[in-house]
PDB file of N, CA and C in Angstrom:
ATOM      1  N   UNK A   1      65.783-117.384 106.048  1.00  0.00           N
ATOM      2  CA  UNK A   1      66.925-116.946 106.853  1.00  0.00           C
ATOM      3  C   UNK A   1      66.378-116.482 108.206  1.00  0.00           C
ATOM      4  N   UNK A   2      66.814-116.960 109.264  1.00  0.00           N
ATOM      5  CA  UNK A   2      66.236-116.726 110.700  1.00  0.00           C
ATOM      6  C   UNK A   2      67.052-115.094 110.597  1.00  0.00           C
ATOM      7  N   UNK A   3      66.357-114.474 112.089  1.00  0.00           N
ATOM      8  CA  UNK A   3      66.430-113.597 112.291  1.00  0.00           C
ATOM      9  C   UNK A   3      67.687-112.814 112.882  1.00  0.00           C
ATOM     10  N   UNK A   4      68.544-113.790 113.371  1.00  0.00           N
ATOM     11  CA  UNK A   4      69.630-113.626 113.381  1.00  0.00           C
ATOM     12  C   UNK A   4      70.943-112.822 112.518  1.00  0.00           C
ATOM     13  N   UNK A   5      70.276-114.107 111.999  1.00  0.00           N
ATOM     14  CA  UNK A   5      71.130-114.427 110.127  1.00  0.00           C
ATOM     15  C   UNK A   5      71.443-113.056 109.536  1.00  0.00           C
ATOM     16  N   UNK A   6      69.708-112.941 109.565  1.00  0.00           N
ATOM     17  CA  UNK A   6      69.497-112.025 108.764  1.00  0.00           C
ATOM     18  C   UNK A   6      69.883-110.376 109.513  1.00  0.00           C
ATOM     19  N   UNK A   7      70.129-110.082 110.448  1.00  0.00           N
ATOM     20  CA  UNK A   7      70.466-108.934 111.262  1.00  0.00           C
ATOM     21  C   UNK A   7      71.731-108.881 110.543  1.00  0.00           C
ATOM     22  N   UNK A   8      72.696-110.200 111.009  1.00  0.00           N
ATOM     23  CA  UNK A   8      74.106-110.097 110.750  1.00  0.00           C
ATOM     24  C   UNK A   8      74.512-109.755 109.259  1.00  0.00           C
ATOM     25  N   UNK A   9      73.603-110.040 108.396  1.00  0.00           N
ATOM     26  CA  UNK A   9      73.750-109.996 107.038  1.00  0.00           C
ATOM     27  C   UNK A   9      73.534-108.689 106.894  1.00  0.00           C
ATOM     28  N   UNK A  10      72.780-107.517 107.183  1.00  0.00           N
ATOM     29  CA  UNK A  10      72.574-106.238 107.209  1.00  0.00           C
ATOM     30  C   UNK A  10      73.797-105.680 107.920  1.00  0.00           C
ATOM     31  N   UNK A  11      74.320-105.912 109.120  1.00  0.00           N
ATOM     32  CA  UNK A  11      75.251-104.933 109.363  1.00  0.00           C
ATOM     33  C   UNK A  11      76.472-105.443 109.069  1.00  0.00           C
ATOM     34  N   UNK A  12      76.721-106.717 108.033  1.00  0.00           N
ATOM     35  CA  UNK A  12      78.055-106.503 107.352  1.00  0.00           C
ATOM     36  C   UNK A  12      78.096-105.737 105.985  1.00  0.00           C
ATOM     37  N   UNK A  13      76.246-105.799 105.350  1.00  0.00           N
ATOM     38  CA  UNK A  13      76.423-105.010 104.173  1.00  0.00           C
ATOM     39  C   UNK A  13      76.440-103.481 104.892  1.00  0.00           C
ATOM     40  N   UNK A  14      76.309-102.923 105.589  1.00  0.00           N
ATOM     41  CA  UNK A  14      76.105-101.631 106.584  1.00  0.00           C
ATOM     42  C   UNK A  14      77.694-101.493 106.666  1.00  0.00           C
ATOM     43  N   UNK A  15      78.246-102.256 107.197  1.00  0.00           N
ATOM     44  CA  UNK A  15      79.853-101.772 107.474  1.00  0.00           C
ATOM     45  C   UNK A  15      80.688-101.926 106.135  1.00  0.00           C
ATOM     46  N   UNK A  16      80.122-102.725 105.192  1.00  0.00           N
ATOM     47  CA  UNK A  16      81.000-102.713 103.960  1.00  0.00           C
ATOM     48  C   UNK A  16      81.294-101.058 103.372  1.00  0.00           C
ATOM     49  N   UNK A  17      79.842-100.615 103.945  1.00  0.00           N
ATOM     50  CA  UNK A  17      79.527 -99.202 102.876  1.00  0.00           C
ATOM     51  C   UNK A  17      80.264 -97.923 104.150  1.00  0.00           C
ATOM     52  N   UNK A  18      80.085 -98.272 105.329  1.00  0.00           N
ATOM     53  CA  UNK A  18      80.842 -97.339 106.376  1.00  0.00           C
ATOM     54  C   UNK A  18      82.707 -97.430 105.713  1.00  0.00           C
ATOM     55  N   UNK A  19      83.008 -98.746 105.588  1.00  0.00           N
ATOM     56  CA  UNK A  19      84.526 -98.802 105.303  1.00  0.00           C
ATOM     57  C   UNK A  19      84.837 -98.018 104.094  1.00  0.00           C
ATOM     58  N   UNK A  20      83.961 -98.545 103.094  1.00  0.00           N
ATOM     59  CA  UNK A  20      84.417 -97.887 101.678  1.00  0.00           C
ATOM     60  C   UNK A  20      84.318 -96.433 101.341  1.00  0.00           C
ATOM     61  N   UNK A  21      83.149 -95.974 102.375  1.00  0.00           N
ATOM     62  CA  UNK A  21      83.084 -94.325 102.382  1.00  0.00           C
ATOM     63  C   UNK A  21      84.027 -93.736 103.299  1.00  0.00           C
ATOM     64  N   UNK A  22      84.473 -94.233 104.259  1.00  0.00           N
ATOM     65  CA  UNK A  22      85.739 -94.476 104.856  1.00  0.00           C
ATOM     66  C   UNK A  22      87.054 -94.077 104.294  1.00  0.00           C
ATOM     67  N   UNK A  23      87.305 -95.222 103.448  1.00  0.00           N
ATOM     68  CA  UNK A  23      88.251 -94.952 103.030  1.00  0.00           C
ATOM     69  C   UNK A  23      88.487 -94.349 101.783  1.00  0.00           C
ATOM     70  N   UNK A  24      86.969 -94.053 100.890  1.00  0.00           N
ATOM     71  CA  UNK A  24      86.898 -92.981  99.723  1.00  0.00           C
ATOM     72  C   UNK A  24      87.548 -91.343 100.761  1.00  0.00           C
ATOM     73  N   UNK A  25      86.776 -91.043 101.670  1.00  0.00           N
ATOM     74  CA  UNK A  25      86.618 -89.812 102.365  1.00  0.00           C
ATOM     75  C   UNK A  25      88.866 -89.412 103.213  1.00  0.00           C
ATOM     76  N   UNK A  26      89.035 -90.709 104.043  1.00  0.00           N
ATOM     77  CA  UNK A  26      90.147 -90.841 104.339  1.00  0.00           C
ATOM     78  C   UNK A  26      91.711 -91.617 104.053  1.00  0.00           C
ATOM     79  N   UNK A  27      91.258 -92.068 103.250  1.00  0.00           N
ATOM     80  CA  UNK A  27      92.412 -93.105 102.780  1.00  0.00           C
ATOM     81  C   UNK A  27      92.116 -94.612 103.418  1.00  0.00           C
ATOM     82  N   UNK A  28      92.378 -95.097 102.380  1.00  0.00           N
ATOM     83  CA  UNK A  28      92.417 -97.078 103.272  1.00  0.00           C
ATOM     84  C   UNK A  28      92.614 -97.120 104.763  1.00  0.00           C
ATOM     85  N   UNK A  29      92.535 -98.231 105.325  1.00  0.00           N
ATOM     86  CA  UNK A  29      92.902 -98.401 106.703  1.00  0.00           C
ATOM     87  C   UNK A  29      93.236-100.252 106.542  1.00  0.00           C
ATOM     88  N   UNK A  30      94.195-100.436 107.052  1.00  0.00           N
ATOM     89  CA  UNK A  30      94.419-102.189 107.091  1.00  0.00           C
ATOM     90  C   UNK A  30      92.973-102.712 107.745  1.00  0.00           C
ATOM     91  N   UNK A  31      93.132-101.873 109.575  1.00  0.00           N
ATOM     92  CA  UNK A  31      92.903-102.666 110.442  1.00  0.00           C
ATOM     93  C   UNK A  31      91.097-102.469 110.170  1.00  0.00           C
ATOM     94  N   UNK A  32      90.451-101.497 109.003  1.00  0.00           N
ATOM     95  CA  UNK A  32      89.323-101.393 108.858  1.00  0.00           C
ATOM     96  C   UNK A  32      88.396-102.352 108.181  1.00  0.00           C
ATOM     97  N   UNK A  33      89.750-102.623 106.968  1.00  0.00           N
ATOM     98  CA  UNK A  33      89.538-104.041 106.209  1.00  0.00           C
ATOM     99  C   UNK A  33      89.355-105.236 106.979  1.00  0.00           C
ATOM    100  N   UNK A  34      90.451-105.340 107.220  1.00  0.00           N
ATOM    101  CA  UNK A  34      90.690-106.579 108.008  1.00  0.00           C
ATOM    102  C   UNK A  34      89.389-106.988 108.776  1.00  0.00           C
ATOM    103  N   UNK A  35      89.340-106.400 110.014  1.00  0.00           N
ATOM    104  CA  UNK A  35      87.792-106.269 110.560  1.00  0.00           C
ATOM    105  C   UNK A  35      86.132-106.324 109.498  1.00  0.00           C
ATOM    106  N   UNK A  36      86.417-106.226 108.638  1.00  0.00           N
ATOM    107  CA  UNK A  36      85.252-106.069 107.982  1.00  0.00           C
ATOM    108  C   UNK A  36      85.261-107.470 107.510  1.00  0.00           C
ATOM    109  N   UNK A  37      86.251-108.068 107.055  1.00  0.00           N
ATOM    110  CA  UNK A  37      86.770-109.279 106.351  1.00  0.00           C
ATOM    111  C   UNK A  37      85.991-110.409 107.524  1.00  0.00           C
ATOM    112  N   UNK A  38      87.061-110.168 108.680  1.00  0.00           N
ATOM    113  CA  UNK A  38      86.601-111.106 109.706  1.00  0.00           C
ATOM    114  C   UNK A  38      84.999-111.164 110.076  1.00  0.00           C
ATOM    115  N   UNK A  39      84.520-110.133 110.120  1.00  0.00           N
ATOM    116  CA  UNK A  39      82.551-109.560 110.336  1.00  0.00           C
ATOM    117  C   UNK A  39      81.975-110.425 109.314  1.00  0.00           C
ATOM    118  N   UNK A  40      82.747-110.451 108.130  1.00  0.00           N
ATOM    119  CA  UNK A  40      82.148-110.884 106.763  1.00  0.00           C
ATOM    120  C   UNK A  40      82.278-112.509 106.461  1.00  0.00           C
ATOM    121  N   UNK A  41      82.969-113.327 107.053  1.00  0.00           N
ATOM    122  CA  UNK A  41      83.696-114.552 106.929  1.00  0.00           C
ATOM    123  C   UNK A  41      82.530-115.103 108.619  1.00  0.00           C
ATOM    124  N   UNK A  42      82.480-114.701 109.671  1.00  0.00           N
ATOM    125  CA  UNK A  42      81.864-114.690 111.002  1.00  0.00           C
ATOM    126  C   UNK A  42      80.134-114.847 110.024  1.00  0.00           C
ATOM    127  N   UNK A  43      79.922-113.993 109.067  1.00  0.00           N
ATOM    128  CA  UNK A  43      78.636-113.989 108.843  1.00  0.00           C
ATOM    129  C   UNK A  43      78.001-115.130 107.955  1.00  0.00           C
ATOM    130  N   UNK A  44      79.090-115.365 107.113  1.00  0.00           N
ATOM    131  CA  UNK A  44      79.117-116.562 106.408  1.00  0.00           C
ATOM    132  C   UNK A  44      78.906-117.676 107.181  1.00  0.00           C
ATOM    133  N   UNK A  45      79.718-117.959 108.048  1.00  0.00           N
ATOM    134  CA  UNK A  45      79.613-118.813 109.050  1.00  0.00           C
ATOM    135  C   UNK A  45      78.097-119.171 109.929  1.00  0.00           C
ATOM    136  N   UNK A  46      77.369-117.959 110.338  1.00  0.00           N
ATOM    137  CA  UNK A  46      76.417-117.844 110.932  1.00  0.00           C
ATOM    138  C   UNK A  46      75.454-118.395 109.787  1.00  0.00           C
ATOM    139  N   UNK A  47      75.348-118.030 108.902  1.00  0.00           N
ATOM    140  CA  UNK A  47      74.603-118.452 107.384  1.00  0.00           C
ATOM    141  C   UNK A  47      74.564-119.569 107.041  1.00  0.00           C
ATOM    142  N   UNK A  48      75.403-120.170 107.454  1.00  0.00           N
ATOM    143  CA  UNK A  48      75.601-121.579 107.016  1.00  0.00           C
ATOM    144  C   UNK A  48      75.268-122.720 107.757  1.00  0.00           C
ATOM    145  N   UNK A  49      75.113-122.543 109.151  1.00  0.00           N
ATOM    146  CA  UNK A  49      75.427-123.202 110.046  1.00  0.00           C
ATOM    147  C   UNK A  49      73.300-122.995 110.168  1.00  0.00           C
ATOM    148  N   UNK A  50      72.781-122.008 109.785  1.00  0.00           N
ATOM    149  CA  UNK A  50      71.442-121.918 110.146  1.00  0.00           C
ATOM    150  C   UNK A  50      70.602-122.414 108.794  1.00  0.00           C
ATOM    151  N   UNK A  51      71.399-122.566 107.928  1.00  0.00           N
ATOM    152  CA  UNK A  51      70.980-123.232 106.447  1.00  0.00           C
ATOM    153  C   UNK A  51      70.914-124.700 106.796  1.00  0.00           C
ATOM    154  N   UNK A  52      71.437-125.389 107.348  1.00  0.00           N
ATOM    155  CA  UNK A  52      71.155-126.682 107.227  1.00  0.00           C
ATOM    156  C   UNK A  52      70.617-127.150 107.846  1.00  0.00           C
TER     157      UNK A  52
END
């Protein structure tokens, strides 16, 4: 996994754990999900595209 990749892959597992303590600490948020979703789907993308 290039170095990229691999950055992006750390700060979506990094924001998974900011959201969920997040929203353990404050209640859910749509627009926190949502964003994390899109970070997370963006990273996939980056992953894939450097895999082949």
């Amino acid at each position: 996994m290039p170095g990229a990749a691999k950055a992006m892959s750390v700060t979506t597992v990094v924001a998974l754990l900011v959201a969920t303590a997040y929203t353990v600490a404050l209640g859910g948020s749509g627009w926190l999900w949502f964003s994390w979703v899109v970070l997370g789907l963006a990273t996939i993308g980056v992953i894939s595209t450097r895999e082949t």
